[in-house]
Structures are given as C-alpha cells and as structure tokens.
N, C-alpha and C. Protein backbone atom coordinates (compact mmCIF):
# COMPACT_ATOMS: atom_id res chain seq x y z
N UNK A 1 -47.92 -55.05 -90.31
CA UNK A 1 -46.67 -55.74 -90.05
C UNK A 1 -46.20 -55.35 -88.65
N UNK A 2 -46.18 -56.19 -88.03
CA UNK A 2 -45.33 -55.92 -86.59
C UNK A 2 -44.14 -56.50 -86.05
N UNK A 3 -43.72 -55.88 -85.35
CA UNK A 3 -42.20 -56.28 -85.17
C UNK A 3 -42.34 -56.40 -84.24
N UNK A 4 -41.50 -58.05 -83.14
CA UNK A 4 -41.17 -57.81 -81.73
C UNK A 4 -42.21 -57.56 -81.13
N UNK A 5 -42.62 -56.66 -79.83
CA UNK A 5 -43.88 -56.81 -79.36
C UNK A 5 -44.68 -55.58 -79.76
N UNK A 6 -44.45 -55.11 -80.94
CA UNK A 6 -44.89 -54.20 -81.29
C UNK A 6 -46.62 -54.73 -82.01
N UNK A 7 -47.75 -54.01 -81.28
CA UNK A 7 -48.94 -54.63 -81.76
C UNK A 7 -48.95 -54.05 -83.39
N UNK A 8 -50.27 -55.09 -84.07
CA UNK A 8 -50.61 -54.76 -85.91
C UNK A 8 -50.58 -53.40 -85.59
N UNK A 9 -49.99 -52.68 -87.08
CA UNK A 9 -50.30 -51.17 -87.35
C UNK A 9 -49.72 -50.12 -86.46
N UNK A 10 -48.46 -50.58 -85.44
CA UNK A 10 -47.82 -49.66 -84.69
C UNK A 10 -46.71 -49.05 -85.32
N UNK A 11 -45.95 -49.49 -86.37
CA UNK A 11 -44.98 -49.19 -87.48
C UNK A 11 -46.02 -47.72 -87.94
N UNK A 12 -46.74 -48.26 -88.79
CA UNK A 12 -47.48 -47.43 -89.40
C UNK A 12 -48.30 -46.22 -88.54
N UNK A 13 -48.89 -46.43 -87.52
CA UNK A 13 -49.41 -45.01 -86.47
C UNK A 13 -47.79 -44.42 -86.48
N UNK A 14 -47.05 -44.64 -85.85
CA UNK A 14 -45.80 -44.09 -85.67
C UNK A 14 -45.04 -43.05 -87.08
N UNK A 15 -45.15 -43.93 -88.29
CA UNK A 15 -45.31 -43.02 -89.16
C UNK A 15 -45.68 -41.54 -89.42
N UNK A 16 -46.78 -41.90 -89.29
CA UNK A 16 -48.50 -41.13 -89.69
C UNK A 16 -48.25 -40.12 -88.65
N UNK A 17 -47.76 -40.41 -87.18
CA UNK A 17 -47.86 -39.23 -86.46
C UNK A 17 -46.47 -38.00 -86.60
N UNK A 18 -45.43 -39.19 -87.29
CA UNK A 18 -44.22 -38.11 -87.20
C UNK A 18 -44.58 -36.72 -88.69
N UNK A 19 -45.24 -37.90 -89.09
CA UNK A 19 -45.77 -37.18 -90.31
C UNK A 19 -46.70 -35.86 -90.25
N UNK A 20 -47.49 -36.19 -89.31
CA UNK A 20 -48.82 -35.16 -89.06
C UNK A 20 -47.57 -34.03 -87.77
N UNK A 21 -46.67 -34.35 -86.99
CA UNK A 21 -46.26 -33.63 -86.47
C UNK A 21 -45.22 -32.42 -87.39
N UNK A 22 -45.25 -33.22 -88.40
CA UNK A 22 -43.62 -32.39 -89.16
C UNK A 22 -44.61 -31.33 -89.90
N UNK A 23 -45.88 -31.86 -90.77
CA UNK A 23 -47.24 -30.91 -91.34
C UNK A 23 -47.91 -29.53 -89.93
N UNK A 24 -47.49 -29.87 -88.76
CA UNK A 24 -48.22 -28.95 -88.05
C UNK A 24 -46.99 -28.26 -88.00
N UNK A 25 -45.78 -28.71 -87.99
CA UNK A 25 -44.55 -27.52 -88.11
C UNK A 25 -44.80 -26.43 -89.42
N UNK A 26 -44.98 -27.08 -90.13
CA UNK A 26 -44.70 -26.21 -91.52
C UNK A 26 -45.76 -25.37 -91.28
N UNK A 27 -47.09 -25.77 -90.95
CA UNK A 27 -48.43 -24.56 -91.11
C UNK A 27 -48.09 -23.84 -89.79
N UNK A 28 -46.90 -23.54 -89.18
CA UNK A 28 -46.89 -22.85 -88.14
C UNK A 28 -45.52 -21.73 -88.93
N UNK A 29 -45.18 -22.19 -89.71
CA UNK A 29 -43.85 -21.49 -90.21
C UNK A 29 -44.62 -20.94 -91.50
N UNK A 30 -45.84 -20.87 -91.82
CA UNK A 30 -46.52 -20.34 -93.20
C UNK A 30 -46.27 -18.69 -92.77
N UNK A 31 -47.01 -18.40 -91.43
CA UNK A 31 -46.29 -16.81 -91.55
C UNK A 31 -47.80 -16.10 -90.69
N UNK A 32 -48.08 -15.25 -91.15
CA UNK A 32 -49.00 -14.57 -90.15
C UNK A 32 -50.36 -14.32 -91.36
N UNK A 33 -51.42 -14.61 -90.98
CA UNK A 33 -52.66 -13.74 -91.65
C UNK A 33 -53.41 -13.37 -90.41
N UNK A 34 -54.87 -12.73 -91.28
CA UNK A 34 -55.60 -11.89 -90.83
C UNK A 34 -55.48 -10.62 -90.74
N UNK A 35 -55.99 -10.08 -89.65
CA UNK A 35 -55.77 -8.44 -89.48
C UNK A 35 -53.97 -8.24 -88.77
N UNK A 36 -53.86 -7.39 -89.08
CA UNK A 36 -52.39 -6.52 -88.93
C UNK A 36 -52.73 -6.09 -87.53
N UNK A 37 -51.74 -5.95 -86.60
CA UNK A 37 -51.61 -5.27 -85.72
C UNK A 37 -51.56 -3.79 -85.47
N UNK A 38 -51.85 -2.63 -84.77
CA UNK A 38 -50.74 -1.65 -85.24
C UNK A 38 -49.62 -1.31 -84.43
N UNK A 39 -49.86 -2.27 -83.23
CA UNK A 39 -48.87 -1.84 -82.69
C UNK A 39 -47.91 -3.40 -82.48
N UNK A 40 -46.65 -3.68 -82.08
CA UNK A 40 -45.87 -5.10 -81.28
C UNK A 40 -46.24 -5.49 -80.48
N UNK A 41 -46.83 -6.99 -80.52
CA UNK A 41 -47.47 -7.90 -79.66
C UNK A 41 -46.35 -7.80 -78.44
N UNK A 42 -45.31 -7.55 -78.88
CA UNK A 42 -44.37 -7.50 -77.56
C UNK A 42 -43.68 -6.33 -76.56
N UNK A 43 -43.35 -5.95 -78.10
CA UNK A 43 -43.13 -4.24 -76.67
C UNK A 43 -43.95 -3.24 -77.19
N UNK A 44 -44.97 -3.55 -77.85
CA UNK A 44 -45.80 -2.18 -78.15
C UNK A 44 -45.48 -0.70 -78.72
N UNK A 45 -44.23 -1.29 -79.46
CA UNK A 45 -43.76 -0.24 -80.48
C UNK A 45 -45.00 -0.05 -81.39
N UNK A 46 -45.25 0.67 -82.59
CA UNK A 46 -46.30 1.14 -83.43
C UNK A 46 -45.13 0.73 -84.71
N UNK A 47 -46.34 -0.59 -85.13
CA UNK A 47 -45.96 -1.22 -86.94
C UNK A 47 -45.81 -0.16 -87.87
N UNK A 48 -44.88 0.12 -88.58
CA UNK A 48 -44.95 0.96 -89.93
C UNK A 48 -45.87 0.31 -90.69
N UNK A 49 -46.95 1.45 -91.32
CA UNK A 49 -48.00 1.01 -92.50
C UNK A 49 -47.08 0.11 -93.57
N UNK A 50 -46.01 0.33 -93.79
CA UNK A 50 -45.91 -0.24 -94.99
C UNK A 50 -45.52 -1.52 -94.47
N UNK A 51 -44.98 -1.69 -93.38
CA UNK A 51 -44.71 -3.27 -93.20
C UNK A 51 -46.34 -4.15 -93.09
N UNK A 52 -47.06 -3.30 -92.31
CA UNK A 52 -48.83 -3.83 -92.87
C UNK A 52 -49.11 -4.36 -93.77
N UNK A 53 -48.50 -3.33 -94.52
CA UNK A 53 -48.86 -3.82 -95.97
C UNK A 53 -48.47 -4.76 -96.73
N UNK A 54 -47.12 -5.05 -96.49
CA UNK A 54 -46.20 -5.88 -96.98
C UNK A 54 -47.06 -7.24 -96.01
N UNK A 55 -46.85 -7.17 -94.89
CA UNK A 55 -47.10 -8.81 -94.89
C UNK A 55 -48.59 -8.70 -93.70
N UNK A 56 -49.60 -8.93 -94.59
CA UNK A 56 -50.94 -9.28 -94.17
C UNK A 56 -51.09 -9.91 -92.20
N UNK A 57 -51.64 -9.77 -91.74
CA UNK A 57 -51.90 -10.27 -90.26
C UNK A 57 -49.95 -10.30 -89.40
N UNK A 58 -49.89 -8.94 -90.21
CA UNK A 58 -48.61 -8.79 -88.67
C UNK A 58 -48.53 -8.80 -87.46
N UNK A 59 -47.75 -8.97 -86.69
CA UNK A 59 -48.16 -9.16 -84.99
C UNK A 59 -46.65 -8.46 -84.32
N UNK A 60 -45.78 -8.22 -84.91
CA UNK A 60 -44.55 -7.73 -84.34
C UNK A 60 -44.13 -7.19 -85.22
N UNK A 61 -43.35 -6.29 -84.52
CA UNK A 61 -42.55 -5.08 -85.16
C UNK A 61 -41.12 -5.77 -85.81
N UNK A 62 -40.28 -4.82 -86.41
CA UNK A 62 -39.15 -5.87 -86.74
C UNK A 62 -38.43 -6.16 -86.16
N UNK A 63 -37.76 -5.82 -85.13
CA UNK A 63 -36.61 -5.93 -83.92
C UNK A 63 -37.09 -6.93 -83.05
N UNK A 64 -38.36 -7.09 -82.86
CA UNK A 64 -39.08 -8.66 -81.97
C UNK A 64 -39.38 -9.33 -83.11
N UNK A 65 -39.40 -9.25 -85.00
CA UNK A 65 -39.34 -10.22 -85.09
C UNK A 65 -37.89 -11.08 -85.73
N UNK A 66 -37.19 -9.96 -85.42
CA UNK A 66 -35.35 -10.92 -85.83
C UNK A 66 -34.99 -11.72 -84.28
N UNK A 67 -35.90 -11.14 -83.62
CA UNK A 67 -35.24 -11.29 -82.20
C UNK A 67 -35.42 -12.92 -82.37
N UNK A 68 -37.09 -13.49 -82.83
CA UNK A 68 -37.81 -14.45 -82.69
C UNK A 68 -37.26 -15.43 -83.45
N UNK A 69 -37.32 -15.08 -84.64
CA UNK A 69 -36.24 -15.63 -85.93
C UNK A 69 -34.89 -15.93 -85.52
N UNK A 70 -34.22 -15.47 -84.44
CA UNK A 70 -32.61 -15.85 -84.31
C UNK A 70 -32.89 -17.03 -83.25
N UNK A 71 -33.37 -16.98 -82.54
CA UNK A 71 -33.91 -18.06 -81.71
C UNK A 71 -33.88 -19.39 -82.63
N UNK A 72 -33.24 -20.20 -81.79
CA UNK A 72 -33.33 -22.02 -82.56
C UNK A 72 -34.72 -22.15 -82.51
N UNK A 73 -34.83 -23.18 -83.19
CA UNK A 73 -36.21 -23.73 -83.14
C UNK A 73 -36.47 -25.02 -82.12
N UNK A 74 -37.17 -25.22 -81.46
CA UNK A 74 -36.99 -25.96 -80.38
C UNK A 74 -38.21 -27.43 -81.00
N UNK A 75 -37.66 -28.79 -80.98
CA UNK A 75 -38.18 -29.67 -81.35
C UNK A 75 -38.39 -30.40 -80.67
N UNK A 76 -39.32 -30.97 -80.92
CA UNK A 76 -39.77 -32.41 -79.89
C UNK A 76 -38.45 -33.72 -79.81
N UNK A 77 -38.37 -33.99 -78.47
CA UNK A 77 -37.64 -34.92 -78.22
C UNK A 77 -37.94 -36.21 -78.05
N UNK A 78 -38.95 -36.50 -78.97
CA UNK A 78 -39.36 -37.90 -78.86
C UNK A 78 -39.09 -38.97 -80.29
N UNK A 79 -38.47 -39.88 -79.69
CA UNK A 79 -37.61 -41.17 -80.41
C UNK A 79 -38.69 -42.01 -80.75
N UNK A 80 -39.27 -41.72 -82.39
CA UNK A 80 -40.51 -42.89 -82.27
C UNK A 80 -39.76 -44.27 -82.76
N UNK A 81 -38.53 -43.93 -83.05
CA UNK A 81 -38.19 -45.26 -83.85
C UNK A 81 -38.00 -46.49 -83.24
N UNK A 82 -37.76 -46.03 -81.70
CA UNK A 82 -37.65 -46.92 -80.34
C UNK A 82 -36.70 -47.90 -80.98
N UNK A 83 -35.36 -47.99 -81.32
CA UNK A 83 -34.73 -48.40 -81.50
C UNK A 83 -33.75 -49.05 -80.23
N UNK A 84 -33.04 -50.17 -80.37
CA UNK A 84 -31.86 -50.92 -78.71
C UNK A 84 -31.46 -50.04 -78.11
N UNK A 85 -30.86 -49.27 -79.29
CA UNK A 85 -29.91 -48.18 -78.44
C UNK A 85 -30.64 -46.70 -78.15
N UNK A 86 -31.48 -46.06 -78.55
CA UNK A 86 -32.15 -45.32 -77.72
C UNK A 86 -32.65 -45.94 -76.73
N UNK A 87 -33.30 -46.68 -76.30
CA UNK A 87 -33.63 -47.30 -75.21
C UNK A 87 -32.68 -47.17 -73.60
N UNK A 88 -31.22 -47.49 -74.23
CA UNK A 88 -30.64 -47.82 -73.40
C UNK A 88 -29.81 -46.61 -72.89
N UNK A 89 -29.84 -46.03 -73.53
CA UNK A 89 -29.38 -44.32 -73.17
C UNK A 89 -30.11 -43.65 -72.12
C-alpha cells in the first residue's frame, strides 16, 4: 500500500526498521555477560568479588555505573512517519 509518492512497501520497511531499531535498544539494555572485569573500565578502581559474582561479565565498578545509569538515554532523532508537519519544522 502506498501513499502519495511514497513507493510499494515503504509504509511497511519504515515499520520493520523502527521495529528492528527499538529490538537493538532492548539487547543493549539486557546488561553485561561474559567474563567479569576486575578492575573499572573507567577509572580502574578494583570490582568487589561479590559484585562479580552477582552480575556475570561486569565492566564497571558501582560509582561509574550510577554515574552511567543517571545519564538520559539519548535517542535517535529520526521522524519515520514523515508526516506535513514534521516536514515543515
């Protein structure tokens, strides 16, 4: 179905990609695996074993990771809906 000069199947890619973009958010917010660090990817403090333990493939200590966590999350600024009035803004 196409709309306007929109070519067949551009509704639908447009979909599919906001879709596949919102799925690569979430597997980025799943959390950390693999091997544990022992020390902070950032300031090179030394991980407590038990936080190791607690969460599998750590990479920061806790103070870089509230730091990271208080931080907004920064999103893509792209308007697939291409709607009049985005346009004209």
């Amino acid at each position: 179905m196409a709309g306007g000069w929109a070519r067949d199947g551009a509704v639908e890619e447009q979909i599919e990609a906001s879709i596949n973009d919102e799925l690569k958010r979430m597997q980025a917010r799943r959390g950390p695996s693999g091997e544990s660090r022992t020390h902070c990817a950032e300031c090179e403090e030394e991980i407590p074993e038990r936080r190791r333990a607690a969460i599998p493939g750590v990479k920061l200590c806790v103070d870089c990771q509230q730091g990271r966590d208080s931080r907004p999350e920064a999103r893509g600024g792209i308007n697939r809906r291409g709607s009049k009035d985005s346009q004209l803004r």
